[in-house]
Protein backbone atom coordinates (compact mmCIF):
# COMPACT_ATOMS: atom_id res chain seq x y z
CA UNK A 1 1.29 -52.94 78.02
CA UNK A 2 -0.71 -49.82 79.06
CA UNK A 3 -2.81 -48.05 76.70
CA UNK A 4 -4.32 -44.90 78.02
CA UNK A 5 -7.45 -43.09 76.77
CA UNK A 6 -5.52 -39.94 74.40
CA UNK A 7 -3.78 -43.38 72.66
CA UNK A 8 -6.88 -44.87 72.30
CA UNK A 9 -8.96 -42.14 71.27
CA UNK A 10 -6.43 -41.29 68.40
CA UNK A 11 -6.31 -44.81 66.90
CA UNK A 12 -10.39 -44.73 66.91
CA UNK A 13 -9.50 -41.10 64.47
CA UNK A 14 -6.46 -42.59 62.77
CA UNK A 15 -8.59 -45.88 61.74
CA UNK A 16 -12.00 -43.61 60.75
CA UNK A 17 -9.78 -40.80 58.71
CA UNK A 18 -8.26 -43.58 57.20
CA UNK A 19 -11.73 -44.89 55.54
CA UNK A 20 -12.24 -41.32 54.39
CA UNK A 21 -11.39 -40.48 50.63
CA UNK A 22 -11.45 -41.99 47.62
CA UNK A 23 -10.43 -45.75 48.08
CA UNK A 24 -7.67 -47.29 45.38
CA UNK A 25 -10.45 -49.21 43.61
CA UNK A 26 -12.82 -46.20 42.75
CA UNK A 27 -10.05 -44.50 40.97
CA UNK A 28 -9.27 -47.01 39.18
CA UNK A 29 -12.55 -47.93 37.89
CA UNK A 30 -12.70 -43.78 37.24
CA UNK A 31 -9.80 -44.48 35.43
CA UNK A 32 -10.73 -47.33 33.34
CA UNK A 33 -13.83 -45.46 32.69
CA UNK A 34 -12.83 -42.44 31.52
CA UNK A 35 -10.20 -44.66 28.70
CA UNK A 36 -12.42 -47.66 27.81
CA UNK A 37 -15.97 -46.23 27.61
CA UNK A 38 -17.12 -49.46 28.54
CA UNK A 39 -19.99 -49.70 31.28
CA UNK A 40 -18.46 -50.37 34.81
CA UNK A 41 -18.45 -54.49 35.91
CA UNK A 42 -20.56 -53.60 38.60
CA UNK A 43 -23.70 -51.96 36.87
CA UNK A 44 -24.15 -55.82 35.84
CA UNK A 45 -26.20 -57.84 38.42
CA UNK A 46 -24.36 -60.69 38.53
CA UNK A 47 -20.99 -58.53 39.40
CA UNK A 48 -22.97 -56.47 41.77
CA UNK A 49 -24.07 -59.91 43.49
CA UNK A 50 -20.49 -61.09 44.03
CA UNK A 51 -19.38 -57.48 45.50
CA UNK A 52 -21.60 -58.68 48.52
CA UNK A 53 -19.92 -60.41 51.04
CA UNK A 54 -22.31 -63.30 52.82
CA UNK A 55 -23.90 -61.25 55.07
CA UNK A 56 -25.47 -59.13 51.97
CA UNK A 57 -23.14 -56.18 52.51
CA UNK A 58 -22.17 -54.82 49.76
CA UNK A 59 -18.03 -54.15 49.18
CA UNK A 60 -17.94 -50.47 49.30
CA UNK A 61 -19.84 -50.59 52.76
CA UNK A 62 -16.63 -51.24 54.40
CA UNK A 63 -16.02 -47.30 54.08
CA UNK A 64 -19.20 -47.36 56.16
CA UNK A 65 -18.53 -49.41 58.51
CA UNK A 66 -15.38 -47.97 59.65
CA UNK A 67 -17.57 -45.30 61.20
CA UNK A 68 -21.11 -46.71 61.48
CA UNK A 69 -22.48 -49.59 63.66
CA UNK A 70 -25.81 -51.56 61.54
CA UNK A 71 -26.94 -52.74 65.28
CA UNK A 72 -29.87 -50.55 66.58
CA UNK A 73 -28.54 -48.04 69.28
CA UNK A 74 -25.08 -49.08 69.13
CA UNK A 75 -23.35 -45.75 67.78
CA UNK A 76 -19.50 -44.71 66.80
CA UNK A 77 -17.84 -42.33 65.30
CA UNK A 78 -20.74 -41.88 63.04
CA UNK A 79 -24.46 -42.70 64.29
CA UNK A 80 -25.49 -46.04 63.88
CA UNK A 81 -27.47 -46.83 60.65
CA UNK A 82 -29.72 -49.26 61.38
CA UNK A 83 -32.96 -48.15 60.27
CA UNK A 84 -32.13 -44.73 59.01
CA UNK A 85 -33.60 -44.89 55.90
CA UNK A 86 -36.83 -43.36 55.57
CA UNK A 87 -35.63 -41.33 58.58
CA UNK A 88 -34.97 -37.59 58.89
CA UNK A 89 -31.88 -36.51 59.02
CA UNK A 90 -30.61 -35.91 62.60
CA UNK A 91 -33.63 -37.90 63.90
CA UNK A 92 -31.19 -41.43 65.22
CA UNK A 93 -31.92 -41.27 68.79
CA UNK A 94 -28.61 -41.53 71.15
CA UNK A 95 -26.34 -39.95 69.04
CA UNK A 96 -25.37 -36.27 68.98
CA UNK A 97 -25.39 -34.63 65.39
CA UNK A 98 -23.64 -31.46 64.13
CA UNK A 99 -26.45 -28.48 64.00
CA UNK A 100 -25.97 -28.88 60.04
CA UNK A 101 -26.97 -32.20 59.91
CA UNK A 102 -29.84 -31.63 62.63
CA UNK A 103 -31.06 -28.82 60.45
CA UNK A 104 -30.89 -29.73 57.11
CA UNK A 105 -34.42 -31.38 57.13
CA UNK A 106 -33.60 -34.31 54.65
CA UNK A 107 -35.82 -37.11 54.27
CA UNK A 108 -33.55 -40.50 53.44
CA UNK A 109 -34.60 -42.02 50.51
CA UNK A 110 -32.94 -42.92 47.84
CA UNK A 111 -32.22 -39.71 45.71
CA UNK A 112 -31.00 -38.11 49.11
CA UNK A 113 -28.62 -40.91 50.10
CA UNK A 114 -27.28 -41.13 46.41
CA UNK A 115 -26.64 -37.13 46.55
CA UNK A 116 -25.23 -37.13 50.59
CA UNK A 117 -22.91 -40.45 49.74
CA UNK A 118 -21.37 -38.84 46.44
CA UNK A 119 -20.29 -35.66 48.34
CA UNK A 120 -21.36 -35.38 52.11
CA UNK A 121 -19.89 -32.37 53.21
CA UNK A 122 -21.63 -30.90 49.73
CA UNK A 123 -24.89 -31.73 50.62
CA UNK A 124 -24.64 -30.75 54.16
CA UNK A 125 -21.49 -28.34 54.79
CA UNK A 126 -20.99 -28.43 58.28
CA UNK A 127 -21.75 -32.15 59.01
CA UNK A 128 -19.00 -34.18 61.20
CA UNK A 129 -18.77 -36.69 58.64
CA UNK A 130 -15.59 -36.12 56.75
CA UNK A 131 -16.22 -39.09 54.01
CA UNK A 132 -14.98 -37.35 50.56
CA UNK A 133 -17.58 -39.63 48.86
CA UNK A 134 -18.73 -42.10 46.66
CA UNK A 135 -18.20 -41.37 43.19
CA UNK A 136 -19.73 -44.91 41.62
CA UNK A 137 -22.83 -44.59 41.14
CA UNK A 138 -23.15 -48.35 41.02
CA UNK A 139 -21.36 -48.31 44.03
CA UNK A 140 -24.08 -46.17 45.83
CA UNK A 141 -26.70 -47.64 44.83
CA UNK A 142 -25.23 -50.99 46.24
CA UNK A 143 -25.05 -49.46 49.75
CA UNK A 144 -28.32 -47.50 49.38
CA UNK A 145 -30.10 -50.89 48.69
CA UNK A 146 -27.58 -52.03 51.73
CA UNK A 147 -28.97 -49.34 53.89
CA UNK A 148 -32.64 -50.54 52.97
CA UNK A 149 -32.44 -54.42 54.59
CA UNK A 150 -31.05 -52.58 57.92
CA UNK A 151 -34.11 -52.33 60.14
């Protein structure tokens, strides 16, 4: 079987529009929120530990990764995000960012990533990445922490 470069190029945007939005999970924990009043699982540590797979990644990272390499220089859809934090935005070397994201002069840190992964396209109208966001917080902080170890 033949598969030609237009076929292959819209699988690679099927699979990464397919992590965008707001997985199953999140609503539900919304959900369960929003009824129960009772603190999310994974503000406790020792849930937030077993949302890690081996490897230390947290769960919710797999949103990430449809897009974003962790190996130095090796870029996707998205830029690779190995060592980005501390970075400016627009600053990973190799990959080609939108003008918005080039000038929107933010440093990396931890408020900026918690305010860029809850609403992207907020923070930075114009970026390429179309992620809807992450709206638990416990969530973000997991891949913030995540996004910490990658160097």
């Amino acid at each position: 079987m033949r598969i030609d470069a237009r076929s292959t190029i819209a699988l690679a945007l099927a699979l990464g529009l397919a992590a965008c939005g707001k997985p199953a999970e999140d609503k539900a924990a919304d959900s369960a929120a929003d009824t129960s009043g009772a603190a999310p699982a994974a503000a406790t540590p020792s849930a937030a530990a077993s949302t890690a797979d081996a490897g230390g990644k947290p769960a919710a990272f797999a949103q990430c990764a449809a897009c974003h390499a962790v190996e130095k220089g090796k870029h996707g859809i998205g830029p690779s995000l190995a060592g980005v934090y501390g970075t400016k935005s627009g600053e990973i070397a190799g990959y080609a960012f939108s003008d918005a994201m080039k000038s929107a002069n933010l440093t990396w840190d931890d408020a900026t990533l918690d305010k860029y992964l809850t609403a992207p396209m907020k923070l930075v109208p114009g970026t390429k990445m179309t992620f809807a966001g992450l709206s638990d917080a416990a969530k973000r902080k997991e891949v913030i922490e995540y996004l910490k170890t990658l160097k």
